[in-house]
N, C-alpha and C. Protein backbone atom coordinates (compact mmCIF):
# COMPACT_ATOMS: atom_id res chain seq x y z
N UNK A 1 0.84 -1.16 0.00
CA UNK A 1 0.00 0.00 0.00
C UNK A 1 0.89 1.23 0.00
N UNK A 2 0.28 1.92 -0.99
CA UNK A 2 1.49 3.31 -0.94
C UNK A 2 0.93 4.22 0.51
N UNK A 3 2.23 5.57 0.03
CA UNK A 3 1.67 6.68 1.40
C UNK A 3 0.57 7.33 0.56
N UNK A 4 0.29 7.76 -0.46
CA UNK A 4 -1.12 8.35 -0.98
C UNK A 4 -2.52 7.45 -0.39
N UNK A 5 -2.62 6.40 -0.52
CA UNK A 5 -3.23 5.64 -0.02
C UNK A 5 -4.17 5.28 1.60
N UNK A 6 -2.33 5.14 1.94
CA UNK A 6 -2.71 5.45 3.42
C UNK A 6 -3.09 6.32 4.36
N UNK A 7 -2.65 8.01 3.69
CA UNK A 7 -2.82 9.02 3.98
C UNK A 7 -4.23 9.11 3.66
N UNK A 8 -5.15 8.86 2.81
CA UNK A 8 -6.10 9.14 2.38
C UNK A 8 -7.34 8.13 4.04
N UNK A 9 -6.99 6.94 3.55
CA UNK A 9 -8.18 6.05 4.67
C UNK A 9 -7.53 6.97 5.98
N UNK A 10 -6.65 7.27 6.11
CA UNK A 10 -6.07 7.85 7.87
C UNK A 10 -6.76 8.61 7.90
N UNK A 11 -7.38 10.18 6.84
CA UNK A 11 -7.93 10.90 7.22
C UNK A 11 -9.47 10.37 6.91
N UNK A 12 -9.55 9.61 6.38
CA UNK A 12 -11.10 9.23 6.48
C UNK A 12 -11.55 8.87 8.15
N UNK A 13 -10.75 7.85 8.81
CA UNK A 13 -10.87 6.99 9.66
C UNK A 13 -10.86 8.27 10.61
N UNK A 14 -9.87 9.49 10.62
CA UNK A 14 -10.00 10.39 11.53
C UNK A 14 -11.55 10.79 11.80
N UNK A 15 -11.93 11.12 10.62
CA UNK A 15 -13.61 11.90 10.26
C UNK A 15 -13.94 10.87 10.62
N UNK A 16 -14.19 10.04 10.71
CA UNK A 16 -15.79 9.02 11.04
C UNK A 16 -14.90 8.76 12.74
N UNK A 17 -13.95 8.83 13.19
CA UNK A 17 -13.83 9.18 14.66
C UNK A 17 -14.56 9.96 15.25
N UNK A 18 -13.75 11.35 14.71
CA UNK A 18 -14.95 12.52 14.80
C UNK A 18 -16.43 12.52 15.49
N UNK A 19 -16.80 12.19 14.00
CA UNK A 19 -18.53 11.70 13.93
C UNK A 19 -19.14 10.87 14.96
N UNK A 20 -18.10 10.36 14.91
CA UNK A 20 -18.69 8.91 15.88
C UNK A 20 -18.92 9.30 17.65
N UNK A 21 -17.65 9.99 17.97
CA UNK A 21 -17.33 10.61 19.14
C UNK A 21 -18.36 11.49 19.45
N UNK A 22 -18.69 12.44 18.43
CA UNK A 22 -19.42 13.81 18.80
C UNK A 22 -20.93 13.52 18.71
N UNK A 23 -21.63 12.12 18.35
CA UNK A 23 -22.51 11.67 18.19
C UNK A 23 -23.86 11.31 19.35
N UNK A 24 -23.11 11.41 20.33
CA UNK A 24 -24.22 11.21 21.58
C UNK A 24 -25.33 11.55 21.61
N UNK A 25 -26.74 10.80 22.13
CA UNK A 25 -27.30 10.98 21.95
C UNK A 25 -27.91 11.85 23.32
N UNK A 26 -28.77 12.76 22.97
CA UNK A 26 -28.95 13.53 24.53
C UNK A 26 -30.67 13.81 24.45
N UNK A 27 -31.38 14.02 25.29
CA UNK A 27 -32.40 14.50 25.61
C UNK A 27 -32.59 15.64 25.12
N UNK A 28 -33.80 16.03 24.53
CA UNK A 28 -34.15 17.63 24.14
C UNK A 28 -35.15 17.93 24.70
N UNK A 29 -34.58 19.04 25.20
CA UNK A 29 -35.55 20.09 26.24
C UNK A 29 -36.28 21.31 25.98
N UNK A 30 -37.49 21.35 25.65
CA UNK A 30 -38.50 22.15 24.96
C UNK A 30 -38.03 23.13 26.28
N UNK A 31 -38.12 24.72 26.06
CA UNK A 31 -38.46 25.52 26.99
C UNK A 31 -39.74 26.27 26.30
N UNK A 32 -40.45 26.40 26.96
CA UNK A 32 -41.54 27.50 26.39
C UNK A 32 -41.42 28.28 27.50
N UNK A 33 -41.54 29.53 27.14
CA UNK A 33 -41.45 31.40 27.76
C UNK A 33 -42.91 31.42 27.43
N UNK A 34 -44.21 30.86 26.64
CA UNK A 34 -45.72 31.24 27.19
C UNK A 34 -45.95 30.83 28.20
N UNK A 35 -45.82 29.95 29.14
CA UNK A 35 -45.89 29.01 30.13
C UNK A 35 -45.52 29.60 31.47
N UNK A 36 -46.16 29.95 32.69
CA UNK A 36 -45.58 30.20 33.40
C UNK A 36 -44.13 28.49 34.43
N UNK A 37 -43.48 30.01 35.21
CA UNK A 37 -42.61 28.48 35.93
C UNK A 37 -43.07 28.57 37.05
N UNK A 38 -43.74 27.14 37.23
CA UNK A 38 -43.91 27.07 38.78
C UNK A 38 -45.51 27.51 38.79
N UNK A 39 -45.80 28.17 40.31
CA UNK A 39 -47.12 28.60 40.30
C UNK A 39 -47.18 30.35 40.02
N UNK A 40 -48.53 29.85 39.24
CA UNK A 40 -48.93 31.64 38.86
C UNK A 40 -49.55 32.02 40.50
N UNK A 41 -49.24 33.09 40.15
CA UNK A 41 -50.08 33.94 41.41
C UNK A 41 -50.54 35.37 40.96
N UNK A 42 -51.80 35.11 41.18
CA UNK A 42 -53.12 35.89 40.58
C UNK A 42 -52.58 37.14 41.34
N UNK A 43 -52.34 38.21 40.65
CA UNK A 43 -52.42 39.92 40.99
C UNK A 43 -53.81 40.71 40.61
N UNK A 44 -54.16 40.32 39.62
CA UNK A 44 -55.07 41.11 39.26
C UNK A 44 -56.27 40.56 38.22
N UNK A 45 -57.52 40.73 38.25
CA UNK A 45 -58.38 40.13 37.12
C UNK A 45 -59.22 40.47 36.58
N UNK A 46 -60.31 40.80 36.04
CA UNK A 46 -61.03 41.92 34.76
C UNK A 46 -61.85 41.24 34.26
N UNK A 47 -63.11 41.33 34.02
CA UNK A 47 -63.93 41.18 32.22
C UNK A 47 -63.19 41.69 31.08
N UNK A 48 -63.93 40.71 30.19
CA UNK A 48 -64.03 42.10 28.97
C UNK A 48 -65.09 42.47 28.50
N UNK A 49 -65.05 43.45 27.94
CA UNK A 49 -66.38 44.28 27.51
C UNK A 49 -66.47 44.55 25.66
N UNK A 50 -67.13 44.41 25.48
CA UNK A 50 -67.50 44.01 23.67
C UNK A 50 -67.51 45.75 23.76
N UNK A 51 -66.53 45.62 22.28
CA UNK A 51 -66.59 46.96 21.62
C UNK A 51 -66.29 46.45 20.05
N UNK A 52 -67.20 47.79 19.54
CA UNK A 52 -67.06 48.14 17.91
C UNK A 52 -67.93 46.60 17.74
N UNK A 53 -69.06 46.29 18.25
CA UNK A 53 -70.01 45.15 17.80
C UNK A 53 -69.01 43.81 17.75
N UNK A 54 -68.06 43.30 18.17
CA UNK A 54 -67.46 42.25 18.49
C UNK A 54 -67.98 41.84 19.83
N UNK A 55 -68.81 40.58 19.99
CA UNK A 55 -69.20 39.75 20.98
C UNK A 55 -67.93 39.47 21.77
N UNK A 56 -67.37 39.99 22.50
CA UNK A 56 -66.17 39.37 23.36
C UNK A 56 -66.88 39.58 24.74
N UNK A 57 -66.38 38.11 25.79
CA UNK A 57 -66.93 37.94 26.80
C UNK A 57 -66.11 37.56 27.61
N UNK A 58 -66.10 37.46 29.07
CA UNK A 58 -65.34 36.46 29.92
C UNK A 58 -64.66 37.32 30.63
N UNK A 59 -63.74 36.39 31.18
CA UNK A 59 -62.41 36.94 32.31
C UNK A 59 -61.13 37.06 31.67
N UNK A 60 -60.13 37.54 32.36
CA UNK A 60 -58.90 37.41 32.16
C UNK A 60 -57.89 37.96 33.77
N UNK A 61 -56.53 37.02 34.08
CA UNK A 61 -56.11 37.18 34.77
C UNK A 61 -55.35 37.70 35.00
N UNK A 62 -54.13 38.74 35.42
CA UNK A 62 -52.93 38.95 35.05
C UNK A 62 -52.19 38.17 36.58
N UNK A 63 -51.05 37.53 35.83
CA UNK A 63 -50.21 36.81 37.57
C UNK A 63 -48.77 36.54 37.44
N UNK A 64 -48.34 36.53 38.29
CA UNK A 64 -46.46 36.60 38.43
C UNK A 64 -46.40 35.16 38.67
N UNK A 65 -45.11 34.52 37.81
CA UNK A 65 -44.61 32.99 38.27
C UNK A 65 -43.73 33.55 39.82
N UNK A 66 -42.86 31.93 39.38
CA UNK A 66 -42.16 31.59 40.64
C UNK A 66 -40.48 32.64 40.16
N UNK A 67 -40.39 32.93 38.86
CA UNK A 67 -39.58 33.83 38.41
C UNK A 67 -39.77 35.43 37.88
N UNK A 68 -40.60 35.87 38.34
CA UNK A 68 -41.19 37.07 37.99
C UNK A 68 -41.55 37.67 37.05
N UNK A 69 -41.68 36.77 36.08
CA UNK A 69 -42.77 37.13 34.83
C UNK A 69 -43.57 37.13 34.87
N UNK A 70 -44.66 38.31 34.43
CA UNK A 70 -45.79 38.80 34.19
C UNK A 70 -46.22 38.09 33.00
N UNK A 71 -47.77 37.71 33.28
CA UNK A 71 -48.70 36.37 32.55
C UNK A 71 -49.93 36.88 32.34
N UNK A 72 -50.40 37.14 30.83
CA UNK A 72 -51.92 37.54 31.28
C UNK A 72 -52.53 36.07 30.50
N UNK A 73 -53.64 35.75 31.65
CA UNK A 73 -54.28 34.38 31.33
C UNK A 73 -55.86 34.61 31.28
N UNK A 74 -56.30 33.79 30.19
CA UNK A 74 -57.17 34.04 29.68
C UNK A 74 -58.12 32.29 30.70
N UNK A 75 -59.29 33.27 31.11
CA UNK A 75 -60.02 32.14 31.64
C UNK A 75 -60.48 31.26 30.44
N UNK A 76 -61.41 30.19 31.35
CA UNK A 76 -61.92 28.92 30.43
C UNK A 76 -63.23 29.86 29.77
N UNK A 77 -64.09 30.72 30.39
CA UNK A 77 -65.58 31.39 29.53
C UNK A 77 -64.95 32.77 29.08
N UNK A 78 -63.61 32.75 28.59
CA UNK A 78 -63.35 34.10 27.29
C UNK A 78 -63.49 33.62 25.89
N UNK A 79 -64.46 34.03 25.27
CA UNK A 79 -64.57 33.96 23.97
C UNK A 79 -65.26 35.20 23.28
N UNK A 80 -64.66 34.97 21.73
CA UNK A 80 -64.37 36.09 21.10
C UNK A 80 -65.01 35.57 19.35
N UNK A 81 -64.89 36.71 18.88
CA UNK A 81 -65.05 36.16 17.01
C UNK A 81 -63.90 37.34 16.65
N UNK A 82 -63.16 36.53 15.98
CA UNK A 82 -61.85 37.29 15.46
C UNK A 82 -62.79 37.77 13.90
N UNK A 83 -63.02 38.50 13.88
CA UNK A 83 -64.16 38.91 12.21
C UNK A 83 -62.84 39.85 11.91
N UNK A 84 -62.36 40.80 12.16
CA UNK A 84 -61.29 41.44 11.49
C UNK A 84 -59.58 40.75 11.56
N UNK A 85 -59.75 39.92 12.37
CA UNK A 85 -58.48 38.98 12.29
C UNK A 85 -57.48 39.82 13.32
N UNK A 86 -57.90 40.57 14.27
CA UNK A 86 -57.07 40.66 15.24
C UNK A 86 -57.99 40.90 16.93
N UNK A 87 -57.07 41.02 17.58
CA UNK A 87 -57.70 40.75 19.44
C UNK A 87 -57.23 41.63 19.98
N UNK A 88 -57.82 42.86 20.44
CA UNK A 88 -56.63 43.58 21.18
C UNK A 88 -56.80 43.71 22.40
N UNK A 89 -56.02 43.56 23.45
CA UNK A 89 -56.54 44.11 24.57
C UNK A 89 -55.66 45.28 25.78
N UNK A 90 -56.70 46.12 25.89
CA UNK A 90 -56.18 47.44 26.18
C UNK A 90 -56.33 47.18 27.93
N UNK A 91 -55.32 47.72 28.86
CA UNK A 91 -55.27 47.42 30.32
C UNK A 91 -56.10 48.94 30.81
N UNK A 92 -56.66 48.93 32.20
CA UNK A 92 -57.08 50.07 32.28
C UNK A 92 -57.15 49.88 33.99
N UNK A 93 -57.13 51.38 34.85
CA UNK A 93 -56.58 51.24 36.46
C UNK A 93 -58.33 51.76 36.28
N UNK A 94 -59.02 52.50 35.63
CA UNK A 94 -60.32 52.88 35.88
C UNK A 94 -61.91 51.78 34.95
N UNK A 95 -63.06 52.36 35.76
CA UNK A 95 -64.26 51.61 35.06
C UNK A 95 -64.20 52.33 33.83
N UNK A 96 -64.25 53.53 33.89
CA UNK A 96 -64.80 54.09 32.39
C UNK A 96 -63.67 53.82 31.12
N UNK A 97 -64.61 53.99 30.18
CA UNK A 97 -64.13 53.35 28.70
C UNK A 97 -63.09 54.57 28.01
């Protein structure tokens, strides 16, 4: 066997070392940032009130995790008709509109 030869499978055999080595297989860990961590804790909570003839109804919560992110959560009786294809919702410290 010549040195062209050998030189050639040596660096093959290097690469599939490589490959082989760096190959482990590991667990993948979804993080989701919508999600609170830990327990929410309810600060604050609201209706909503139908404007511009959109039927919108229900609750909503706002609450801090166990890491201090702010969460606004939408109860189980909020529903809506997206007819213009968007949702907005505006925060407010008073009743009036």
């Amino acid at each position: 066997m010549n040195s062209r030869n050998f030189s050639f499978f040596g660096i093959v055999f290097l690469a599939l070392a490589m490959v082989m080595g760096c190959s482990k297989e590991s667990e993948t860990v979804t993080i989701d940032s919508s999600l609170p961590d830990g327990t929410l804790s309810i600060e604050k909570s609201g209706s909503f009130t139908a404007q511009s003839g959109t039927p919108t109804t229900g609750t909503a919560e706002i609450g801090i995790d166990e890491k201090n992110s702010y969460f606004l959560h939408f109860k189980n009786d909020f529903t809506t008709e997206q007819g213009s294809g968007t949702v907005a919702v505006y925060f407010s410290t008073s009743m009036d509109f």
